[in-house]
PDB file of N, CA and C in Angstrom:
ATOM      1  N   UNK A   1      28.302   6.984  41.774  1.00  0.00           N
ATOM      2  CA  UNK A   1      27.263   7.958  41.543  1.00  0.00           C
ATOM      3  C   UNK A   1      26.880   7.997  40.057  1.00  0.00           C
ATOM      4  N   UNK A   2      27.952   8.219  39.114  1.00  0.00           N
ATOM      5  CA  UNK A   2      27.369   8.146  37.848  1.00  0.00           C
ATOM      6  C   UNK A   2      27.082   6.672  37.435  1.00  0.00           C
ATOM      7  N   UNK A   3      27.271   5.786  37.964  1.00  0.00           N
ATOM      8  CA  UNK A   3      27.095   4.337  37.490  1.00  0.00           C
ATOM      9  C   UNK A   3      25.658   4.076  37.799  1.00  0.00           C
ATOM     10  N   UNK A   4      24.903   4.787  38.851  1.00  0.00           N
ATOM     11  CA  UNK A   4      23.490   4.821  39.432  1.00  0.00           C
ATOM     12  C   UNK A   4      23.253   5.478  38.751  1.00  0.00           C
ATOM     13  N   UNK A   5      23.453   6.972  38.248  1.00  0.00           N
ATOM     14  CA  UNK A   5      22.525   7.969  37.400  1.00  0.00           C
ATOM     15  C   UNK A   5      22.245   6.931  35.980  1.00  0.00           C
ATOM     16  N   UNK A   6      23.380   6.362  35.427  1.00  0.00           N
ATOM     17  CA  UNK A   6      23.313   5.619  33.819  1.00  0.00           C
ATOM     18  C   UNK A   6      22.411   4.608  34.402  1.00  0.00           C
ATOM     19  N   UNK A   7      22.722   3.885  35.424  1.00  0.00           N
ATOM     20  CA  UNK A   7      21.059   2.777  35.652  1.00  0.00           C
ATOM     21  C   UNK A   7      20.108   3.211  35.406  1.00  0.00           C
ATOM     22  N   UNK A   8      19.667   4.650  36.152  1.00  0.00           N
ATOM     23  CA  UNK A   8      18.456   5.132  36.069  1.00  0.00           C
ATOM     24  C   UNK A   8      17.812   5.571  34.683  1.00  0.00           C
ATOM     25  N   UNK A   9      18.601   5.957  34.634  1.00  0.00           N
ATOM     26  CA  UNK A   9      18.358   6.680  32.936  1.00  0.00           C
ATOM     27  C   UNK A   9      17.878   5.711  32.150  1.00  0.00           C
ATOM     28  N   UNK A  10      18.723   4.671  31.898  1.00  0.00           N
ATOM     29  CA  UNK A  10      18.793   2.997  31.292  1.00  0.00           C
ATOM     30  C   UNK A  10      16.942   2.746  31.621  1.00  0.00           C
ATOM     31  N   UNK A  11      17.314   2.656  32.686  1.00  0.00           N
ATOM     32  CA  UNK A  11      15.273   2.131  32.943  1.00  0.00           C
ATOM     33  C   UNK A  11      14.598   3.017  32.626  1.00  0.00           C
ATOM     34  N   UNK A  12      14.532   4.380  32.762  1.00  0.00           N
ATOM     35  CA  UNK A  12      13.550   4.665  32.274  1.00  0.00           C
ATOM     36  C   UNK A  12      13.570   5.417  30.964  1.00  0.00           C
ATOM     37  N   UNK A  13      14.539   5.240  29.922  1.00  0.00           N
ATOM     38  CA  UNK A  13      14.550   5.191  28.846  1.00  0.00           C
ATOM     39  C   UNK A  13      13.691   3.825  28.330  1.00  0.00           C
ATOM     40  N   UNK A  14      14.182   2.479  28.992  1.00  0.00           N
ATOM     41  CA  UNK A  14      13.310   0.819  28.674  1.00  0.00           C
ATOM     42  C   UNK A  14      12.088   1.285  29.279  1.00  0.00           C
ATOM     43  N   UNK A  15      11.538   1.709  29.652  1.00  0.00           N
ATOM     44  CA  UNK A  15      10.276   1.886  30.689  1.00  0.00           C
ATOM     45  C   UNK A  15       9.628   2.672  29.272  1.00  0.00           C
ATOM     46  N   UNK A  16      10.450   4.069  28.949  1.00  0.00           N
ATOM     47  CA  UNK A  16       9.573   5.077  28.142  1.00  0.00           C
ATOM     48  C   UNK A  16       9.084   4.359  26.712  1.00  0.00           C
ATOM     49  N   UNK A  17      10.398   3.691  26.467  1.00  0.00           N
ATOM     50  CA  UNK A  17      10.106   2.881  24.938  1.00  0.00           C
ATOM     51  C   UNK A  17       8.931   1.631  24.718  1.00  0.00           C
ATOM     52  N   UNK A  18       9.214   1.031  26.079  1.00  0.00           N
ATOM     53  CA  UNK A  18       8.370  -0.001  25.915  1.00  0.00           C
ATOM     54  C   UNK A  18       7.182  -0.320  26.490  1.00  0.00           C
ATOM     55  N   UNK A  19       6.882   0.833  27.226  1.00  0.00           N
ATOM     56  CA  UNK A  19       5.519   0.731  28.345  1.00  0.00           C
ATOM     57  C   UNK A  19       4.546   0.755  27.366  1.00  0.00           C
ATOM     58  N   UNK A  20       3.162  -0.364  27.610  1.00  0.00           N
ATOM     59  CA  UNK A  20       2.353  -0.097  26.542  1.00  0.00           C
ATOM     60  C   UNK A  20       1.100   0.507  26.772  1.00  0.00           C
ATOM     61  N   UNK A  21       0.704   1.490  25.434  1.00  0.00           N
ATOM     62  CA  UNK A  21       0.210   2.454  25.744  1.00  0.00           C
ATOM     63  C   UNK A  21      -1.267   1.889  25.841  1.00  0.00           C
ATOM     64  N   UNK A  22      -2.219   2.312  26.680  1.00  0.00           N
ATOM     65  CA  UNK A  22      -3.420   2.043  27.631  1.00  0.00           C
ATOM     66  C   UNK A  22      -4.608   2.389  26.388  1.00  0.00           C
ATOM     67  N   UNK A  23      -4.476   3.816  25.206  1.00  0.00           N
ATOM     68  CA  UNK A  23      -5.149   3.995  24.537  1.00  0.00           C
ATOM     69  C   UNK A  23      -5.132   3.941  22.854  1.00  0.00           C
ATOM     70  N   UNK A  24      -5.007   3.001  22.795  1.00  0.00           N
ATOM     71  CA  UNK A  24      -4.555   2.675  21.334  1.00  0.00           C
ATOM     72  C   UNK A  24      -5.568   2.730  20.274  1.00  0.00           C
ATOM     73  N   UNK A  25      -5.517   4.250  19.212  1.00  0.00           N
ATOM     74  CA  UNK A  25      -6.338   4.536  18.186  1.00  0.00           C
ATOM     75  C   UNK A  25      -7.102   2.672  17.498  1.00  0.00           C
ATOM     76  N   UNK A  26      -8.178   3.465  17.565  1.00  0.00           N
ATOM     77  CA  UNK A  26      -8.679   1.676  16.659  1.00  0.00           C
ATOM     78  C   UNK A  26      -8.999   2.190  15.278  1.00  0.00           C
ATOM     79  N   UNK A  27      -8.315   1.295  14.697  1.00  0.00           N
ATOM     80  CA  UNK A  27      -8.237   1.341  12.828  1.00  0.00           C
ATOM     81  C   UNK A  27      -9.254   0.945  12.495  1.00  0.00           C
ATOM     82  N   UNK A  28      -9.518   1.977  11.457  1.00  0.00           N
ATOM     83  CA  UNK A  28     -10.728   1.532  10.555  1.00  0.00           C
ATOM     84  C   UNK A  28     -11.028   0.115   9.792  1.00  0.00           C
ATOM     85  N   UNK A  29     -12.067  -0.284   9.786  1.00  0.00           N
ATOM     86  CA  UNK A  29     -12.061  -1.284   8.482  1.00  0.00           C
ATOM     87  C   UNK A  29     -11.490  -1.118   7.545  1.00  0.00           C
ATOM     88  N   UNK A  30     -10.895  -1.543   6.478  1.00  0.00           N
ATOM     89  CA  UNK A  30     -11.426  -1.084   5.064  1.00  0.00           C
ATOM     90  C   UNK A  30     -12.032  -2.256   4.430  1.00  0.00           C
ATOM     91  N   UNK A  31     -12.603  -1.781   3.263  1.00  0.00           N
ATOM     92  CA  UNK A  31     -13.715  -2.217   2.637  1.00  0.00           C
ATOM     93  C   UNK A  31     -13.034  -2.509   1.405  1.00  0.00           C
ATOM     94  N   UNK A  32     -13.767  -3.533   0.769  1.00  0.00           N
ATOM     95  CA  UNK A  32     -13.279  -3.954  -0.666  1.00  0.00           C
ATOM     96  C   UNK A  32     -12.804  -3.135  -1.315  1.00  0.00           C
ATOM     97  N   UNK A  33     -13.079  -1.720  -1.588  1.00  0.00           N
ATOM     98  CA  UNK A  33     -13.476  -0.867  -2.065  1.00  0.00           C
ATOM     99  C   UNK A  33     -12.223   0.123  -1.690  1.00  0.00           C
ATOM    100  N   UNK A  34     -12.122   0.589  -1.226  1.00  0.00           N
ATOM    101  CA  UNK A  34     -10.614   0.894  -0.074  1.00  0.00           C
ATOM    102  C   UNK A  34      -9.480  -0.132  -0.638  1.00  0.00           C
ATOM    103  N   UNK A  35      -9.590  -1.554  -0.621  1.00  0.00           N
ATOM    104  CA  UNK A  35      -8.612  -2.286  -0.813  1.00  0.00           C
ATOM    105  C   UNK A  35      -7.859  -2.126  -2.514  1.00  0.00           C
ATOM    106  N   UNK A  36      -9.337  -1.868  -3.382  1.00  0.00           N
ATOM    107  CA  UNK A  36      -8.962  -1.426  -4.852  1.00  0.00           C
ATOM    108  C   UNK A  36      -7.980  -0.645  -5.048  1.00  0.00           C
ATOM    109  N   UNK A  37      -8.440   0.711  -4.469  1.00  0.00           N
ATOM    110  CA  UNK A  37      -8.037   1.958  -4.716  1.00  0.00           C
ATOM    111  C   UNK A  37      -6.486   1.518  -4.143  1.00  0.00           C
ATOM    112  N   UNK A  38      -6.291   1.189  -3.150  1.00  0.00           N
ATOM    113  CA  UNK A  38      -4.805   0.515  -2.975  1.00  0.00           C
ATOM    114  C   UNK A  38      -4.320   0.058  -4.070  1.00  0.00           C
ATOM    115  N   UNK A  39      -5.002  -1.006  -4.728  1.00  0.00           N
ATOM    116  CA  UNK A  39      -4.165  -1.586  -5.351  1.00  0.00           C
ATOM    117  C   UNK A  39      -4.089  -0.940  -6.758  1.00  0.00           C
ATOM    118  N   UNK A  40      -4.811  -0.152  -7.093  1.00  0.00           N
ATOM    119  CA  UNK A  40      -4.843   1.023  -8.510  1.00  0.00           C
ATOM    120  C   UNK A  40      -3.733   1.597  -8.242  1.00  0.00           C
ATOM    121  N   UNK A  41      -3.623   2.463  -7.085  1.00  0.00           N
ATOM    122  CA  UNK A  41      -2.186   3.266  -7.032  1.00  0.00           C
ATOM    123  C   UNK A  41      -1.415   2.215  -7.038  1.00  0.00           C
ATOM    124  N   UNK A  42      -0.946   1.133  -6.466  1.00  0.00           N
ATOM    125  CA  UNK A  42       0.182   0.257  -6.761  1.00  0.00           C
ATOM    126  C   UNK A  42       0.226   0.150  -8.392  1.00  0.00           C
ATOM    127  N   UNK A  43      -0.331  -0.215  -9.005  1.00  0.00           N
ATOM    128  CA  UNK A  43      -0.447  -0.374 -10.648  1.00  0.00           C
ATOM    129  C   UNK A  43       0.024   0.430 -11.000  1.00  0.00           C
ATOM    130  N   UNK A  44      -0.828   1.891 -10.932  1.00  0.00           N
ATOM    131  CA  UNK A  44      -0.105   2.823 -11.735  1.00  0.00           C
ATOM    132  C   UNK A  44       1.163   3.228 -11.291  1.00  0.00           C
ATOM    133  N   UNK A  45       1.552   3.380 -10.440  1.00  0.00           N
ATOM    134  CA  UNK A  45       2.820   3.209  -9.759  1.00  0.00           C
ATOM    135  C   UNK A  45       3.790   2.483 -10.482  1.00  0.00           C
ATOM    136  N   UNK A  46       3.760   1.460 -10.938  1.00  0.00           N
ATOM    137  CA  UNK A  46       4.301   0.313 -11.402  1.00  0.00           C
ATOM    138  C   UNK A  46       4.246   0.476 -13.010  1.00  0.00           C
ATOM    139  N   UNK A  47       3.731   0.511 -13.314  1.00  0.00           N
ATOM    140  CA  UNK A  47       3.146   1.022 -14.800  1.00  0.00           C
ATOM    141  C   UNK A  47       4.058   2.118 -15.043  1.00  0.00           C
ATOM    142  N   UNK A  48       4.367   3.558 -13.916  1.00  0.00           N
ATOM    143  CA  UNK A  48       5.189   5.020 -14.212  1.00  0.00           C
ATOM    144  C   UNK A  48       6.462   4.076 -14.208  1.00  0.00           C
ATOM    145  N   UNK A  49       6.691   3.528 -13.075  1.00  0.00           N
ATOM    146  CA  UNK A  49       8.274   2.725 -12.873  1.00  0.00           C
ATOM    147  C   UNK A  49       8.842   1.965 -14.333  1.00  0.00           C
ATOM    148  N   UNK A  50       7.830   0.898 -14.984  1.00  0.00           N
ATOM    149  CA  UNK A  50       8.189   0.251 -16.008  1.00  0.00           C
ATOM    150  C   UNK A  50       8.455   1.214 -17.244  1.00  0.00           C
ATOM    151  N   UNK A  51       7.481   1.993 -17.186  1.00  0.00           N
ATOM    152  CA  UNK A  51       7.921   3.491 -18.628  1.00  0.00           C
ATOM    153  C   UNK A  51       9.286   3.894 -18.554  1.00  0.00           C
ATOM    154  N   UNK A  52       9.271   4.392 -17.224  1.00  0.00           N
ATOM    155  CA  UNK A  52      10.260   5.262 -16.645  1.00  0.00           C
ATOM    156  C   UNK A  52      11.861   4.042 -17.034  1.00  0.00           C
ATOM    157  N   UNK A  53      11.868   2.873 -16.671  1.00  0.00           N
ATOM    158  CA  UNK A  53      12.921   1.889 -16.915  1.00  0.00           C
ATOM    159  C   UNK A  53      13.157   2.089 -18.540  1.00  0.00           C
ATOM    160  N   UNK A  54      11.645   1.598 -19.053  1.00  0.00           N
ATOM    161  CA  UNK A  54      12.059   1.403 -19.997  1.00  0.00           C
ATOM    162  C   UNK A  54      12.889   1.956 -21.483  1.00  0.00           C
ATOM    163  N   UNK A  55      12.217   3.691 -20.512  1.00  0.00           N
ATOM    164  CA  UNK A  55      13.144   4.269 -21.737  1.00  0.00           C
ATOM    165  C   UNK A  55      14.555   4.928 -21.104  1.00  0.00           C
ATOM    166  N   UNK A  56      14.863   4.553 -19.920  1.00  0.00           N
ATOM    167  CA  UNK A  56      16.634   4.669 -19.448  1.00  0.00           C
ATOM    168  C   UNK A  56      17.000   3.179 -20.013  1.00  0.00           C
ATOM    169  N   UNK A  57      16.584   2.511 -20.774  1.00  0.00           N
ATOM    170  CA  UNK A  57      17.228   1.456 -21.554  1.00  0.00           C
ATOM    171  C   UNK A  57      17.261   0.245 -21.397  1.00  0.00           C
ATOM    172  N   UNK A  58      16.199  -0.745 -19.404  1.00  0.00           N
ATOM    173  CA  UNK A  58      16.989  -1.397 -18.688  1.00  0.00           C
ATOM    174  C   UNK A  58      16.071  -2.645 -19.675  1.00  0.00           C
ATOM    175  N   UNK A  59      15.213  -2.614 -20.373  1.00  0.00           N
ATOM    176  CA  UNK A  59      13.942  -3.642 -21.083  1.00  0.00           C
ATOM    177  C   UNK A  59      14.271  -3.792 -22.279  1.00  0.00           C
ATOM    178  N   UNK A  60      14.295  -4.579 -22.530  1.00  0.00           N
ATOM    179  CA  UNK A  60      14.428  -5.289 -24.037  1.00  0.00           C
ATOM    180  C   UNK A  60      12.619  -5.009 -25.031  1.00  0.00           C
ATOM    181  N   UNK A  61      12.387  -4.329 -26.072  1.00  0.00           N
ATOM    182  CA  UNK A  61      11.034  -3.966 -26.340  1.00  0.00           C
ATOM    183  C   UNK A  61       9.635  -4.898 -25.798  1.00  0.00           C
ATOM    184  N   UNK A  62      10.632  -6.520 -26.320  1.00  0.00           N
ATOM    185  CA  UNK A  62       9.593  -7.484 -26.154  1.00  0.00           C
ATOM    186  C   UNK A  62       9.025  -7.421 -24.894  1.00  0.00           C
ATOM    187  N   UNK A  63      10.287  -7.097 -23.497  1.00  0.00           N
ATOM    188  CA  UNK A  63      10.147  -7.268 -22.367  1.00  0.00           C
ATOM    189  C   UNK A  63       8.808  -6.758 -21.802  1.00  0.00           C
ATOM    190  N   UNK A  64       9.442  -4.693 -22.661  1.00  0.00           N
ATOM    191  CA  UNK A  64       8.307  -3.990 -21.911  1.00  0.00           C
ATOM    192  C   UNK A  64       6.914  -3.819 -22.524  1.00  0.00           C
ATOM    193  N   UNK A  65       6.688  -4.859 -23.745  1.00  0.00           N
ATOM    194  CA  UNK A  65       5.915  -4.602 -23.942  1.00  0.00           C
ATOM    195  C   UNK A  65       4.639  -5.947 -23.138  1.00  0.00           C
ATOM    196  N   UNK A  66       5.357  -6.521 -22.716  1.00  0.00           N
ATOM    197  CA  UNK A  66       4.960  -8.000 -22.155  1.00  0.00           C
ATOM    198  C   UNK A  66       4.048  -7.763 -20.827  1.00  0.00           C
ATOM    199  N   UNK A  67       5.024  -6.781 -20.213  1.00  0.00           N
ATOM    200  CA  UNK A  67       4.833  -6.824 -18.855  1.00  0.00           C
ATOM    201  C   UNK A  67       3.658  -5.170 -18.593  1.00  0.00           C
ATOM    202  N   UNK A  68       3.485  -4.624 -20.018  1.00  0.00           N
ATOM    203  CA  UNK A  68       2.670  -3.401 -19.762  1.00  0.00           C
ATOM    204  C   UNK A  68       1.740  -3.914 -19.748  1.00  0.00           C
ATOM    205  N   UNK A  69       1.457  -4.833 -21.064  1.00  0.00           N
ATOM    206  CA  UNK A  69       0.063  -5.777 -21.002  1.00  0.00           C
ATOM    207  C   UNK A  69      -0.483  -6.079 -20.074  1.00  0.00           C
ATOM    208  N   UNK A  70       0.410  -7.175 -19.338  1.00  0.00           N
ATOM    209  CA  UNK A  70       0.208  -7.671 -18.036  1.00  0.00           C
ATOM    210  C   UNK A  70      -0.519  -6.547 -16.719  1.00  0.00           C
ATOM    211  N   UNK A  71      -0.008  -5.598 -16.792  1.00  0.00           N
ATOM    212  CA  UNK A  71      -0.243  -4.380 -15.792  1.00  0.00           C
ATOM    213  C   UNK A  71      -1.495  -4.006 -16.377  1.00  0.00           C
ATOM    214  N   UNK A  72      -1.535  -3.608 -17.493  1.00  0.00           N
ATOM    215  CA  UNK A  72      -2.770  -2.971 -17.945  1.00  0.00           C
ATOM    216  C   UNK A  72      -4.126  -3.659 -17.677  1.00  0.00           C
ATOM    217  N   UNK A  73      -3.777  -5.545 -18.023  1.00  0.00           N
ATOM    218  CA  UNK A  73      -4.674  -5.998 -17.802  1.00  0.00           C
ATOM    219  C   UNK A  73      -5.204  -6.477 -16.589  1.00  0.00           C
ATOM    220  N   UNK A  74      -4.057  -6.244 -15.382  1.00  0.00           N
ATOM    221  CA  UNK A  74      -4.644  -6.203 -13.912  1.00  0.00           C
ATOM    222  C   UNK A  74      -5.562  -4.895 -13.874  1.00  0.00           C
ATOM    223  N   UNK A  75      -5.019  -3.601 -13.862  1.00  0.00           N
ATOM    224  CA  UNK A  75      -5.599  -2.448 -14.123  1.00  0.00           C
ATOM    225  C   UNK A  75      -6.619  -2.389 -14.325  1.00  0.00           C
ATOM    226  N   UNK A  76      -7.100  -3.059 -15.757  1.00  0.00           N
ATOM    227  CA  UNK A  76      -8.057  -2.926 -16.082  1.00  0.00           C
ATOM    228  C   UNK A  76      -9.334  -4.078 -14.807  1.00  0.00           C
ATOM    229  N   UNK A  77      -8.734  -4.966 -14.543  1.00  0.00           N
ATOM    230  CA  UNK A  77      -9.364  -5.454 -13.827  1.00  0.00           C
ATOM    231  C   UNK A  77      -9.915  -5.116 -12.859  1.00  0.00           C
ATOM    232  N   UNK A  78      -9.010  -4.655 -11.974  1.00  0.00           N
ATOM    233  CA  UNK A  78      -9.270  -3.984 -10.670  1.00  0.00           C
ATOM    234  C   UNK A  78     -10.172  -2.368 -10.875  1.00  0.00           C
ATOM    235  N   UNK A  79     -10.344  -1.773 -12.139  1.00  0.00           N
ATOM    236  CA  UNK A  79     -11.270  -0.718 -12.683  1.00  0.00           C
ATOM    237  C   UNK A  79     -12.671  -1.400 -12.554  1.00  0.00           C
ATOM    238  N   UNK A  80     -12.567  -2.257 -13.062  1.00  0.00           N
ATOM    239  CA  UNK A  80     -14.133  -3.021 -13.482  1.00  0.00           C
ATOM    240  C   UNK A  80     -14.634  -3.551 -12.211  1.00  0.00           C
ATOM    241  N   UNK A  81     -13.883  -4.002 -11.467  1.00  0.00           N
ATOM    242  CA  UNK A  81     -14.498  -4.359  -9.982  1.00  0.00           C
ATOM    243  C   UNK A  81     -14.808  -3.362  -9.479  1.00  0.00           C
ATOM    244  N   UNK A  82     -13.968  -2.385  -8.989  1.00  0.00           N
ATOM    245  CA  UNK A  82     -14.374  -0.616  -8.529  1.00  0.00           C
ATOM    246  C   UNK A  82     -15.499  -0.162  -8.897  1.00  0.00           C
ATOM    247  N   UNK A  83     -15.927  -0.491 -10.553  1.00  0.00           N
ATOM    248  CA  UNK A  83     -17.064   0.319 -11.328  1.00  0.00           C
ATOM    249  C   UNK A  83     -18.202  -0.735 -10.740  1.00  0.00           C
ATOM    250  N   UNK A  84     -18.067  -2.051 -10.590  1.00  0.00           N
ATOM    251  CA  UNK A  84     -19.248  -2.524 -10.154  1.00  0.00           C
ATOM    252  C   UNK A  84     -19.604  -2.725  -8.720  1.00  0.00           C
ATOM    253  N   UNK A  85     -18.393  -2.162  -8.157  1.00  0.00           N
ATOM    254  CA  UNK A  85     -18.835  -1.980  -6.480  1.00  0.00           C
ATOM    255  C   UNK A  85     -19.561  -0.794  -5.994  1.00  0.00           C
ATOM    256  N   UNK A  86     -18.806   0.261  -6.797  1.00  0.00           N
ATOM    257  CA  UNK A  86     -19.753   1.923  -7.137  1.00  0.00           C
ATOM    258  C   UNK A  86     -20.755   2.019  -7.635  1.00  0.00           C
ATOM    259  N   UNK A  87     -21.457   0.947  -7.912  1.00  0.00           N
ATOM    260  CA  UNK A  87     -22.828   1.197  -8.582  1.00  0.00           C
ATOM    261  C   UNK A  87     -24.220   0.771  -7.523  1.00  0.00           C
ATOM    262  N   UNK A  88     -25.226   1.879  -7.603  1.00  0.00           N
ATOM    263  CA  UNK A  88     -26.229   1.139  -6.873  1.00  0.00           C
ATOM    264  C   UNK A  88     -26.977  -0.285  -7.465  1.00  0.00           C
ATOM    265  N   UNK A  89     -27.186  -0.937  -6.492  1.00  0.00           N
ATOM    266  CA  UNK A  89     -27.585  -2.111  -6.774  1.00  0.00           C
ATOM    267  C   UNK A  89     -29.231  -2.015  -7.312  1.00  0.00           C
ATOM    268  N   UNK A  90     -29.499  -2.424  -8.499  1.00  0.00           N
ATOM    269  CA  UNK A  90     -30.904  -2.101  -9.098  1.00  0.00           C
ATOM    270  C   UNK A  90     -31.972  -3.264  -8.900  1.00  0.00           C
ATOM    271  N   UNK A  91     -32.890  -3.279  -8.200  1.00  0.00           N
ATOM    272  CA  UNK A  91     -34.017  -3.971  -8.268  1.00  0.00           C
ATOM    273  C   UNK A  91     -35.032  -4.523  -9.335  1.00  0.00           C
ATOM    274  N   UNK A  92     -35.328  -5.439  -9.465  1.00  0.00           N
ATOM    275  CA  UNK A  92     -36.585  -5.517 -10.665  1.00  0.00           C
ATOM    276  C   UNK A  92     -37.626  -5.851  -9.818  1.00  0.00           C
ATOM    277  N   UNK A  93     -38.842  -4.890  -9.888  1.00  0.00           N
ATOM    278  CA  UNK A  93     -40.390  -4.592  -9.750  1.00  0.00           C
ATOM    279  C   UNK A  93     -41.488  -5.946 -10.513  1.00  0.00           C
TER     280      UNK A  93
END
């Protein structure tokens, strides 16, 4: 009797976990634009992390100053694409 109840259970615990579901939310695009802003918060993210290392001691000056550059100048990159995707596109008459 309990060896049948734990079968049952067994299946439809596998049944509940794995049955697939019929209405599945559909994800948005994202857009270039969307993809930036991702990757800005990763930067600055990364940018707080390297500060944050660097003054609990783990960077050698040269290190952190190497690799802020580096960040800054993705940063800055991924700003300038943003600023020219945000802009209306201007016609000449």
């Amino acid at each position: 009797m309990i060896l049948a109840l734990c079968a049952a259970f067994t299946i439809a615990l596998f049944v509940y976990v794995f049955y697939p579901e019929r209405h599945v939310a559909a994800q948005r695009v994202k857009t270039r634009l969307d993809f930036l802003e991702e990757q800005k918060a990763v930067l600055y993210e990364n940018l707080r992390d390297l500060n944050f290392e660097y003054r609990a001691g783990k960077y050698p000056l040269e290190d952190y100053t190497a690799q802020r550059a580096a960040l800054e100048a993705e940063a800055a990159q991924v700003l300038a694409e943003m600023e020219r995707l945000q802009q209306p596109t201007v016609r000449r008459a």
